[in-house]
C-alpha atoms as a PDB file:
ATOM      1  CA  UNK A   1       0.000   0.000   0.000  1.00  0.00           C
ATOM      2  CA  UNK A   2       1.196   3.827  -0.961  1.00  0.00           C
ATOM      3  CA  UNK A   3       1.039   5.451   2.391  1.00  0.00           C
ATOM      4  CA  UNK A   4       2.776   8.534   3.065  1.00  0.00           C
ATOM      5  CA  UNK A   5       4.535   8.445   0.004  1.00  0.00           C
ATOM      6  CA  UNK A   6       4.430  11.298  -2.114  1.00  0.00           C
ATOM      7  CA  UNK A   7       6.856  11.200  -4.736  1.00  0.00           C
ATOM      8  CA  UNK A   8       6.167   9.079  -7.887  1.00  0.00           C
ATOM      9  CA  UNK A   9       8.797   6.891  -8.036  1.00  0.00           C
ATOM     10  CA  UNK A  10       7.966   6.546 -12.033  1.00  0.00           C
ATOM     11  CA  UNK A  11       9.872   2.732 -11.998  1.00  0.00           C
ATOM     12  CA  UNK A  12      13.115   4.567 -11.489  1.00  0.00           C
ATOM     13  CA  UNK A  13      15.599   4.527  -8.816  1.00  0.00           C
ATOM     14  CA  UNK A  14      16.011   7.788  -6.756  1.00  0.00           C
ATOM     15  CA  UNK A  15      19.827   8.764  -9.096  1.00  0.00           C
ATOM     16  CA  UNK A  16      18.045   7.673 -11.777  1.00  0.00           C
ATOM     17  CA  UNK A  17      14.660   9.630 -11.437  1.00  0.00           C
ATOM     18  CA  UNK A  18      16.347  12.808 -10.664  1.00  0.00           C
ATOM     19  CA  UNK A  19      19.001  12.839 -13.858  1.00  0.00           C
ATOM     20  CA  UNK A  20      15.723  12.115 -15.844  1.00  0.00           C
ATOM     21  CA  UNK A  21      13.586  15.073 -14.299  1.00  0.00           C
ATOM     22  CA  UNK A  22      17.038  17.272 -14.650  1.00  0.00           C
ATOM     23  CA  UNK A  23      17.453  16.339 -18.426  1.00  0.00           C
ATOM     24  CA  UNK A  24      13.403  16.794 -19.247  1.00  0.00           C
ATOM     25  CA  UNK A  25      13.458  20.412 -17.385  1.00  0.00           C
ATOM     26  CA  UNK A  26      16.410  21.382 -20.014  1.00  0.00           C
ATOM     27  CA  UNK A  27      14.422  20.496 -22.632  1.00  0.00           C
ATOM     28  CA  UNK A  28      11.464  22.141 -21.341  1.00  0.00           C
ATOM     29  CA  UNK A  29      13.377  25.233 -20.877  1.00  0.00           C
ATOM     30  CA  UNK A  30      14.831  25.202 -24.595  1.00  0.00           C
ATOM     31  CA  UNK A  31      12.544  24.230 -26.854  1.00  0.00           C
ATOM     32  CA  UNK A  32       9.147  25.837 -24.546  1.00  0.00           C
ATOM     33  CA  UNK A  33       7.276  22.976 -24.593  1.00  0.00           C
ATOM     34  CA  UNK A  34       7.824  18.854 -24.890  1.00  0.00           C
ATOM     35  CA  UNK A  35       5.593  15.702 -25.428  1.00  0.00           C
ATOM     36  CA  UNK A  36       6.064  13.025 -22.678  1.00  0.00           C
ATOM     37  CA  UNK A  37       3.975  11.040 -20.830  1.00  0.00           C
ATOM     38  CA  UNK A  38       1.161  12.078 -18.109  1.00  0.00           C
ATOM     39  CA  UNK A  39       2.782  11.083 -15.382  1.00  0.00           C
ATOM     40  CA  UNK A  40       6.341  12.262 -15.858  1.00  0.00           C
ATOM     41  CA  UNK A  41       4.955  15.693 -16.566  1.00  0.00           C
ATOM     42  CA  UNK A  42       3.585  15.951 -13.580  1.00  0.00           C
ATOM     43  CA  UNK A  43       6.403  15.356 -11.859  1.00  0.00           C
ATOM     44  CA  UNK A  44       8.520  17.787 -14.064  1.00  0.00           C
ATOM     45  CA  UNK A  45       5.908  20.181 -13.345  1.00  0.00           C
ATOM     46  CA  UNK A  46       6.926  19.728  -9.488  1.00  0.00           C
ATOM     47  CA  UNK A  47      10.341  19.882 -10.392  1.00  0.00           C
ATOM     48  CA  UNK A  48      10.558  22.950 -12.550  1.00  0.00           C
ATOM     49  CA  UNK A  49       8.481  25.380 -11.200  1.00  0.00           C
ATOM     50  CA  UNK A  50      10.641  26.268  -8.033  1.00  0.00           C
ATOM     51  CA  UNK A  51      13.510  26.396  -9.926  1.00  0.00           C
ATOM     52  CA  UNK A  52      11.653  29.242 -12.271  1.00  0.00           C
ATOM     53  CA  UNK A  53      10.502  30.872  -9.140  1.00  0.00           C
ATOM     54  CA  UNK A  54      14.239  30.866  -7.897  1.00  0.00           C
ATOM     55  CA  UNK A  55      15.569  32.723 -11.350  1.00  0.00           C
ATOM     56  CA  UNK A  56      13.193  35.888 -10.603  1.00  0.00           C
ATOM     57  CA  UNK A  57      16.267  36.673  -8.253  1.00  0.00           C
ATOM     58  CA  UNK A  58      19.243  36.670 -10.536  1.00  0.00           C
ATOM     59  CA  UNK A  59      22.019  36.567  -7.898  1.00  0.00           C
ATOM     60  CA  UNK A  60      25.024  34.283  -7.969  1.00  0.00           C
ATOM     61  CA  UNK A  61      23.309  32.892  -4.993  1.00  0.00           C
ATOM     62  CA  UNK A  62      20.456  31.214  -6.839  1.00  0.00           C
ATOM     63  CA  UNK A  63      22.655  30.783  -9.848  1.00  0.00           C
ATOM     64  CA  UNK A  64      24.066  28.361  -7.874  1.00  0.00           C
ATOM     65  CA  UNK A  65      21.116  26.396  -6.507  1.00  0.00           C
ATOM     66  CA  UNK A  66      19.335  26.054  -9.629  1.00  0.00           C
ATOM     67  CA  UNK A  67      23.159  24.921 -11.286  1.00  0.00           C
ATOM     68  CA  UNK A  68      22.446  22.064  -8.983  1.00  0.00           C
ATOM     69  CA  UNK A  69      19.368  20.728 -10.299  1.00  0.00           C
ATOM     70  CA  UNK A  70      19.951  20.993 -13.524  1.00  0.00           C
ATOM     71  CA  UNK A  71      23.860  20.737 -14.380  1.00  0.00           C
ATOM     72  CA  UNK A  72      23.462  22.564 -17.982  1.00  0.00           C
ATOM     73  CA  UNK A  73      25.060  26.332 -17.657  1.00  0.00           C
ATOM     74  CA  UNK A  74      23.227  26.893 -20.998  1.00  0.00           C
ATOM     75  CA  UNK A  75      20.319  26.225 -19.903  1.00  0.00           C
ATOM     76  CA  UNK A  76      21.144  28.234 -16.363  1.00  0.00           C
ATOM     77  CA  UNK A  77      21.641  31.196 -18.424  1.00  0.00           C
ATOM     78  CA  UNK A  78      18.565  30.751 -20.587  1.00  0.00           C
ATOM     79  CA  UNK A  79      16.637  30.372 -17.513  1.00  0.00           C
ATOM     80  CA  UNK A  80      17.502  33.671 -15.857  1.00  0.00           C
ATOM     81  CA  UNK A  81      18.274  35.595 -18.744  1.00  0.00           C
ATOM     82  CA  UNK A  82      15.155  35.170 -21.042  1.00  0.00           C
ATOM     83  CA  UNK A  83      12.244  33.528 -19.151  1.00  0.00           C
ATOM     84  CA  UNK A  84      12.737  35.376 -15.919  1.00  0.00           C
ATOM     85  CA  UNK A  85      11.885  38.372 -17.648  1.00  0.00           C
ATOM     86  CA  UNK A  86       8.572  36.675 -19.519  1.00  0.00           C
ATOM     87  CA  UNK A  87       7.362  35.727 -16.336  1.00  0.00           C
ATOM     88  CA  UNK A  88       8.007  37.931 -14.202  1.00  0.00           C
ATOM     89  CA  UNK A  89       4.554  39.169 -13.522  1.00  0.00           C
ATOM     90  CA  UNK A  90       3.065  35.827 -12.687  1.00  0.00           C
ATOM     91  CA  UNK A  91       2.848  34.881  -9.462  1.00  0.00           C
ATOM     92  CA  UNK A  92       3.159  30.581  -9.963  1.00  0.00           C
ATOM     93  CA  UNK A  93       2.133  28.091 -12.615  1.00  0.00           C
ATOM     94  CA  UNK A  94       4.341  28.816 -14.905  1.00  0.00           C
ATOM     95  CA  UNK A  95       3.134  25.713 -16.600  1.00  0.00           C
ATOM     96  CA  UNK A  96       0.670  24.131 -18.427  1.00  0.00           C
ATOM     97  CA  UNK A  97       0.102  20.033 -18.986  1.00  0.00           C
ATOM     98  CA  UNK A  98      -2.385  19.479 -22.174  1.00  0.00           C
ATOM     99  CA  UNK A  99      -3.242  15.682 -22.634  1.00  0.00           C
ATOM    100  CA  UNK A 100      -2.928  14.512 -26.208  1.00  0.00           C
ATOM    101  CA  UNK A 101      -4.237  10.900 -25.885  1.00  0.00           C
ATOM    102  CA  UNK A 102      -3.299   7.245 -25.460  1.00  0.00           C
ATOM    103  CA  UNK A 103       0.309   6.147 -26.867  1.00  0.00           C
ATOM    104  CA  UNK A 104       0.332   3.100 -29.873  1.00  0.00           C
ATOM    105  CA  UNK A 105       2.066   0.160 -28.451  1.00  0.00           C
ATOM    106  CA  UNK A 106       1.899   0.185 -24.814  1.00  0.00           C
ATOM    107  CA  UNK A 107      -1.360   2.903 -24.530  1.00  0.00           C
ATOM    108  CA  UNK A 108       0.020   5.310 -21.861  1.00  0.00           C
ATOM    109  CA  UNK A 109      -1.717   8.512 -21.830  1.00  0.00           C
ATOM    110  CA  UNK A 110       0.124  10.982 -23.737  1.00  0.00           C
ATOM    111  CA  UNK A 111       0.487  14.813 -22.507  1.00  0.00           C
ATOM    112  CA  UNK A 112       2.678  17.741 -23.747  1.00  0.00           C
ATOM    113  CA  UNK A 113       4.222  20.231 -21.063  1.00  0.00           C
ATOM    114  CA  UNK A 114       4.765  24.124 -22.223  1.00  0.00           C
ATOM    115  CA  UNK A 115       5.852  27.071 -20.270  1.00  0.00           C
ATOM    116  CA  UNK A 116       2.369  29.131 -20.541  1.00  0.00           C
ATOM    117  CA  UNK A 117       3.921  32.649 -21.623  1.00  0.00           C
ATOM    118  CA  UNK A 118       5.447  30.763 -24.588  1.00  0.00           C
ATOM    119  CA  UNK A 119       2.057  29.524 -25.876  1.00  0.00           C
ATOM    120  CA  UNK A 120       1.358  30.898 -29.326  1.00  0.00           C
ATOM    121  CA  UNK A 121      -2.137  29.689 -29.784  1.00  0.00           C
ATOM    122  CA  UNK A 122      -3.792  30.521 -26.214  1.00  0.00           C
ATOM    123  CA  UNK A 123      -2.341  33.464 -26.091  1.00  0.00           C
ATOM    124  CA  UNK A 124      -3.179  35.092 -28.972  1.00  0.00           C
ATOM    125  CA  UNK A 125      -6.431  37.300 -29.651  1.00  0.00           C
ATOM    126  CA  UNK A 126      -7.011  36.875 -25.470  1.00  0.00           C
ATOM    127  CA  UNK A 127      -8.257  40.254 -23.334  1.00  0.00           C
ATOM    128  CA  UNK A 128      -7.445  40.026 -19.861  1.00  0.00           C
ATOM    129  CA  UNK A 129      -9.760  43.424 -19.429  1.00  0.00           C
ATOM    130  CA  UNK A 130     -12.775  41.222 -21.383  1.00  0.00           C
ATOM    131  CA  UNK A 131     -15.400  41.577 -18.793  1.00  0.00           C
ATOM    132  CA  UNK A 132     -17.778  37.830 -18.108  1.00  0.00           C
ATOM    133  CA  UNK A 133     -21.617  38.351 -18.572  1.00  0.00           C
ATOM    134  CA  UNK A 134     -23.239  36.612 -15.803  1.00  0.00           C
ATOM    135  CA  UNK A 135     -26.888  35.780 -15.050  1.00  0.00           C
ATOM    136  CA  UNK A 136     -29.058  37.517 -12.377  1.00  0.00           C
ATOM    137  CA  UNK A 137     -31.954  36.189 -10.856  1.00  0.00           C
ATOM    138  CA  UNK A 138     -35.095  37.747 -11.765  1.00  0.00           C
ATOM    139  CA  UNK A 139     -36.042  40.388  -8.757  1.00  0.00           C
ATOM    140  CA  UNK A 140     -39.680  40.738  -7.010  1.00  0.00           C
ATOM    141  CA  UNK A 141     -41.632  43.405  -7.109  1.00  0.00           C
ATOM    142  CA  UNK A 142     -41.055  44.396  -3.670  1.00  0.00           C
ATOM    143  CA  UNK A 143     -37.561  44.422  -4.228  1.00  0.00           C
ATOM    144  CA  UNK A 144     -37.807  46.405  -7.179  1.00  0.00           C
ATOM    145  CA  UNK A 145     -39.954  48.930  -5.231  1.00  0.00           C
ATOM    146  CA  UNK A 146     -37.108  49.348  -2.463  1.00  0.00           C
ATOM    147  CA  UNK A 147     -34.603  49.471  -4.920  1.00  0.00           C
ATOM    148  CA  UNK A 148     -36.239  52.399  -6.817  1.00  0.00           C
ATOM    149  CA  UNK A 149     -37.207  54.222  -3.383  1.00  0.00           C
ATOM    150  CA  UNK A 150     -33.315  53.943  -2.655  1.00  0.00           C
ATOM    151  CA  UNK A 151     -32.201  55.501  -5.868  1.00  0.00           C
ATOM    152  CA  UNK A 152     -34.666  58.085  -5.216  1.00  0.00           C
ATOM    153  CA  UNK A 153     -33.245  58.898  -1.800  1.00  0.00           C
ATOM    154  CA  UNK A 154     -30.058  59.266  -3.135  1.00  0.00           C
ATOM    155  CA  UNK A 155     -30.863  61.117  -6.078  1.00  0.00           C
ATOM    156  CA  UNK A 156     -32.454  63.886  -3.628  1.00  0.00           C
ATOM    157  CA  UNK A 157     -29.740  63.533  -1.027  1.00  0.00           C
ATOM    158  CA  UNK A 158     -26.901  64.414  -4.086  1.00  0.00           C
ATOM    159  CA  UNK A 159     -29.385  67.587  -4.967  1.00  0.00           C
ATOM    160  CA  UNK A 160     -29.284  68.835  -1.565  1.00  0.00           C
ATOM    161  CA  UNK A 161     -25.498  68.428  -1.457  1.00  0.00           C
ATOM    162  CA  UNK A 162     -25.336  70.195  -4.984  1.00  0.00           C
ATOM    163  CA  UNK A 163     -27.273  73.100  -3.949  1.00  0.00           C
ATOM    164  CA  UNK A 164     -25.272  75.042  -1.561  1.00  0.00           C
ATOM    165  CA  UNK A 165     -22.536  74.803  -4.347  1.00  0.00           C
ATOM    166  CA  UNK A 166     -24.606  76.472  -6.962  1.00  0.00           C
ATOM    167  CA  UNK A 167     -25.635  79.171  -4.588  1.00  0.00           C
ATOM    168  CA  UNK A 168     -22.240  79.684  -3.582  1.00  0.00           C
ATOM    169  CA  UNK A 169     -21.190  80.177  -7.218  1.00  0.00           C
ATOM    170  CA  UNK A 170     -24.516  82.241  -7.891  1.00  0.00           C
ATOM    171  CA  UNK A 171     -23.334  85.124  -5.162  1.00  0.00           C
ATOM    172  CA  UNK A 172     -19.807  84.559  -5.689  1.00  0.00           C
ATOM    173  CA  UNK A 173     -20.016  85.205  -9.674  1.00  0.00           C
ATOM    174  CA  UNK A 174     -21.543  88.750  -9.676  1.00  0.00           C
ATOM    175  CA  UNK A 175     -19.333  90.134  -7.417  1.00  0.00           C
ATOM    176  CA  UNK A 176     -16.503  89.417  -9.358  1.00  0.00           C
ATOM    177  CA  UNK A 177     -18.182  90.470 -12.443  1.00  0.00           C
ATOM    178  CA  UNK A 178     -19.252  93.745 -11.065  1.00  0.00           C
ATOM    179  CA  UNK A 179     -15.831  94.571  -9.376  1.00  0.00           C
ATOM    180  CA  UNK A 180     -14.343  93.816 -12.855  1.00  0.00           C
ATOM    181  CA  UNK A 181     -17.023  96.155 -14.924  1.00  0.00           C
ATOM    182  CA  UNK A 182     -17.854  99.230 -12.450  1.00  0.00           C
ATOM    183  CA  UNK A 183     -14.674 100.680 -13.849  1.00  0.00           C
ATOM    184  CA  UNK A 184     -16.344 100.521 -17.317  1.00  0.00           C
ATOM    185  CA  UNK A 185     -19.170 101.440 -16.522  1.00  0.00           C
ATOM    186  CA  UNK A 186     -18.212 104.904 -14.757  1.00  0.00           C
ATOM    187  CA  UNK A 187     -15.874 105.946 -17.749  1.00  0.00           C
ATOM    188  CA  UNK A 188     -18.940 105.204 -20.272  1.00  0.00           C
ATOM    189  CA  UNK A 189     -21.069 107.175 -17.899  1.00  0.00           C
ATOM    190  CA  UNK A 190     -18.412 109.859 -18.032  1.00  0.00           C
ATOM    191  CA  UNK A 191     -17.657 110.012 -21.408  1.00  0.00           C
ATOM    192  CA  UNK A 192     -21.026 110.161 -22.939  1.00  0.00           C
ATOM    193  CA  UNK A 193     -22.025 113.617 -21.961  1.00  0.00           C
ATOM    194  CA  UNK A 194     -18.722 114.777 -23.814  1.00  0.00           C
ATOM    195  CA  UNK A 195     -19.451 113.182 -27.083  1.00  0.00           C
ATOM    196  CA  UNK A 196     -23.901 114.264 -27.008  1.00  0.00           C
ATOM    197  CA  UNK A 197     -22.716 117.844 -26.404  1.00  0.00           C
ATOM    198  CA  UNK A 198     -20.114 117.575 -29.294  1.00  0.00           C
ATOM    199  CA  UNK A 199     -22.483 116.367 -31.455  1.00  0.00           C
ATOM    200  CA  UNK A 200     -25.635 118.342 -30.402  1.00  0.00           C
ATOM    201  CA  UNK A 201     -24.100 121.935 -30.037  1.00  0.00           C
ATOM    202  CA  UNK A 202     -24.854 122.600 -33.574  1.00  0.00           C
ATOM    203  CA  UNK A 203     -28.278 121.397 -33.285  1.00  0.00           C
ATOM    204  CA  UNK A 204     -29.133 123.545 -30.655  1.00  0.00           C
ATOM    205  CA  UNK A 205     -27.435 126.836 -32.218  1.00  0.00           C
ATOM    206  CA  UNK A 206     -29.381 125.758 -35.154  1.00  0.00           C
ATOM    207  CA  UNK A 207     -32.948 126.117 -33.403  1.00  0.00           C
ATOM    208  CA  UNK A 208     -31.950 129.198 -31.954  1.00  0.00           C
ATOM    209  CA  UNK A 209     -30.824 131.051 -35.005  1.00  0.00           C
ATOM    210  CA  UNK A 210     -34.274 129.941 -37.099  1.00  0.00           C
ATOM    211  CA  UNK A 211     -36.891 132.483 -34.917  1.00  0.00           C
ATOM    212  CA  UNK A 212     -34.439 135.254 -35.119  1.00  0.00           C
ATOM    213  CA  UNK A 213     -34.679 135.202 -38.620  1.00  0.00           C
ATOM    214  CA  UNK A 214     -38.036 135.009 -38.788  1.00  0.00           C
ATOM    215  CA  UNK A 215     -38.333 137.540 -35.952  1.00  0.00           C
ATOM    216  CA  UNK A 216     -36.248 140.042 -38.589  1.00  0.00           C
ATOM    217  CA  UNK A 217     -38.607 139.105 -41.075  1.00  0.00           C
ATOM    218  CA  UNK A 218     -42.080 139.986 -39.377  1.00  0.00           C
ATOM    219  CA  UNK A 219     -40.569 142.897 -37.492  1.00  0.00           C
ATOM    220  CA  UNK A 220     -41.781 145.134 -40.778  1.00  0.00           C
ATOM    221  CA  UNK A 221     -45.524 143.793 -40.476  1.00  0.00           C
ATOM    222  CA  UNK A 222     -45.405 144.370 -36.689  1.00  0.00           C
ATOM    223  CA  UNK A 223     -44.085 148.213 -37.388  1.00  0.00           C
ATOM    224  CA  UNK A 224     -46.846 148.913 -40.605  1.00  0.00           C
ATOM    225  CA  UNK A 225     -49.676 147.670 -37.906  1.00  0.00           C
ATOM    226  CA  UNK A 226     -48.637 149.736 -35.091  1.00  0.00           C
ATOM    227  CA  UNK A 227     -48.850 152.706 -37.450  1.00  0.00           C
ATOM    228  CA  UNK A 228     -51.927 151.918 -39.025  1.00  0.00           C
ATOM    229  CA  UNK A 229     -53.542 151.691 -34.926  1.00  0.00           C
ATOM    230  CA  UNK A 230     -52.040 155.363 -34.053  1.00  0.00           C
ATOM    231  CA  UNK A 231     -53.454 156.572 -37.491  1.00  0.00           C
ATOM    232  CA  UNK A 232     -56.967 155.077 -36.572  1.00  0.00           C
ATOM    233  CA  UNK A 233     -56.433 156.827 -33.010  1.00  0.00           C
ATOM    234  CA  UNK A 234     -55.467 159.888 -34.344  1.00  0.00           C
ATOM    235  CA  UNK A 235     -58.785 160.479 -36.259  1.00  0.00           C
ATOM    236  CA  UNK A 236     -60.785 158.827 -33.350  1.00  0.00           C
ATOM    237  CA  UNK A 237     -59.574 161.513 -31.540  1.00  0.00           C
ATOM    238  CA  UNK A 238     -59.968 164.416 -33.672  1.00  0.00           C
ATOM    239  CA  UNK A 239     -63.962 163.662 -34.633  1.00  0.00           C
ATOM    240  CA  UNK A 240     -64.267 163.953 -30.647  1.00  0.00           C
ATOM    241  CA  UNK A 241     -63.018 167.342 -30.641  1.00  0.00           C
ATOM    242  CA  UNK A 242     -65.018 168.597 -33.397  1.00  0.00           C
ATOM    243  CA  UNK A 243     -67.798 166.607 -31.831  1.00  0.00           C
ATOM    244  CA  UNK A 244     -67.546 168.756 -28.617  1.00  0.00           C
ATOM    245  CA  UNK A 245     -66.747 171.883 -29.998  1.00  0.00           C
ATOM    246  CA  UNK A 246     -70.227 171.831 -32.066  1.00  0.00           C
ATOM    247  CA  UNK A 247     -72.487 170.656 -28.330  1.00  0.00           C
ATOM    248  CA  UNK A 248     -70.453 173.852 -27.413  1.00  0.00           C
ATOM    249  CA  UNK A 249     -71.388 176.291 -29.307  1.00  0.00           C
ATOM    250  CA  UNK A 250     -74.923 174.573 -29.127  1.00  0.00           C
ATOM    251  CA  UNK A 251     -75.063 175.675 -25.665  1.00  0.00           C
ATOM    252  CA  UNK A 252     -73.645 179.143 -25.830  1.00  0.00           C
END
């Protein structure tokens, strides 16, 4: 029975097993991805993955430990030179195990093992930002009554907060307007005069100097009447005198 053992042993001895997982991680980190067996990638997937996690750190430190596993300085320097820096954003499972199907001749169950950032076919045409539509059960009536009460409460409750603001800019705006235009206005006010007396002067002079010329031209028919009146008076006054000279001599 397989109690508390949790390595899979994969028919190998212990040297054995570990110069096989060393050799299949060098491959893995060459060529991106390789076809082997279920199994065996999962342990490679056990065996790799710390060691990736390790390279994020390029120090001589880690250099070292990973050197260990693997005994390949190629593939050391592959490791931390080129796939640190594709993965350095993810935070674990740097790999990916796809089965393929059973194997002709002995029918093991086939898999291929790929670093995920090198995937060419996953990868492409995928939006991280691409949001998921998801289904949401139907709401009562009461619920949708509270719901639209709520909205309602804070629609009037972002009003009220909105309306000092407006006020606010409402006695704040003519002030500035009129401390900017009372200038303006005072030189308008004192200017005008000026210009209506420059351009009415004439005007005025104008309707002043029409009745004096008529005045000069009536004077003559003013004169002839006078003279015509102290005629008529003069003869007025003369038939009296004859009248009362004749009731004179009446009497005598």
């Amino acid at each position: 029975m397989k109690h508390g053992k949790k390595i899979a042993h994969l028919g190998r001895k212990t040297a054995h097993r570990k110069y096989m997982l060393a050799n299949m991680a060098c491959s893995l980190i060459e060529h991106k991805f390789i076809n082997t067996t279920v199994a065996k990638a999962k342990a490679l997937k056990r065996y790799i993955e710390p060691l990736i996690t390790k390279s994020k750190n390029d120090s001589t430190h880690n250099r070292r430990i990973v050197f260990r596993y693997l005994r390949n300085k190629y593939a050391v320097t592959e490791l931390f030179r080129n796939i640190s820096e594709k993965v350095g954003d993810r935070p674990g499972g740097y790999t990916r195990i796809i089965k393929l199907g059973n194997r002709l001749g002995d029918n093991a169950s086939m898999s291929m093992i790929e670093l995920v950032d090198y995937n060419s076919v996953y990868n492409v045409g995928s939006d991280s930002n691409k949001k998921k539509r998801r289904r949401r059960k139907s709401k009562t009536s009461s619920q949708l009554e509270s719901t639209s009460f709520i909205e309602e409460v804070t629609v009037v409750e972002e009003a009220k907060d909105e309306a000092p603001v407006v006020e606010e800019a409402k006695d704040e705006a003519p002030v500035e307007e009129t401390k900017d235009k009372a200038p303006v206005v005072e030189e308008a006010k004192d200017e005008a005069p000026v210009e209506e007396a420059k351009d009415e002067a004439p005007v005025e002079e104008a309707k002043d100097e029409a009745p004096v010329e008529e005045a000069k031209d009536e004077a003559p028919v003013v004169e002839e009447a006078k003279d015509e009146n102290s005629n008529e008076n003069d003869e007025s006054k003369s038939e009296d005198s004859n009248e009362n000279d004749e009731s004179k001599s009446e009497d005598s």
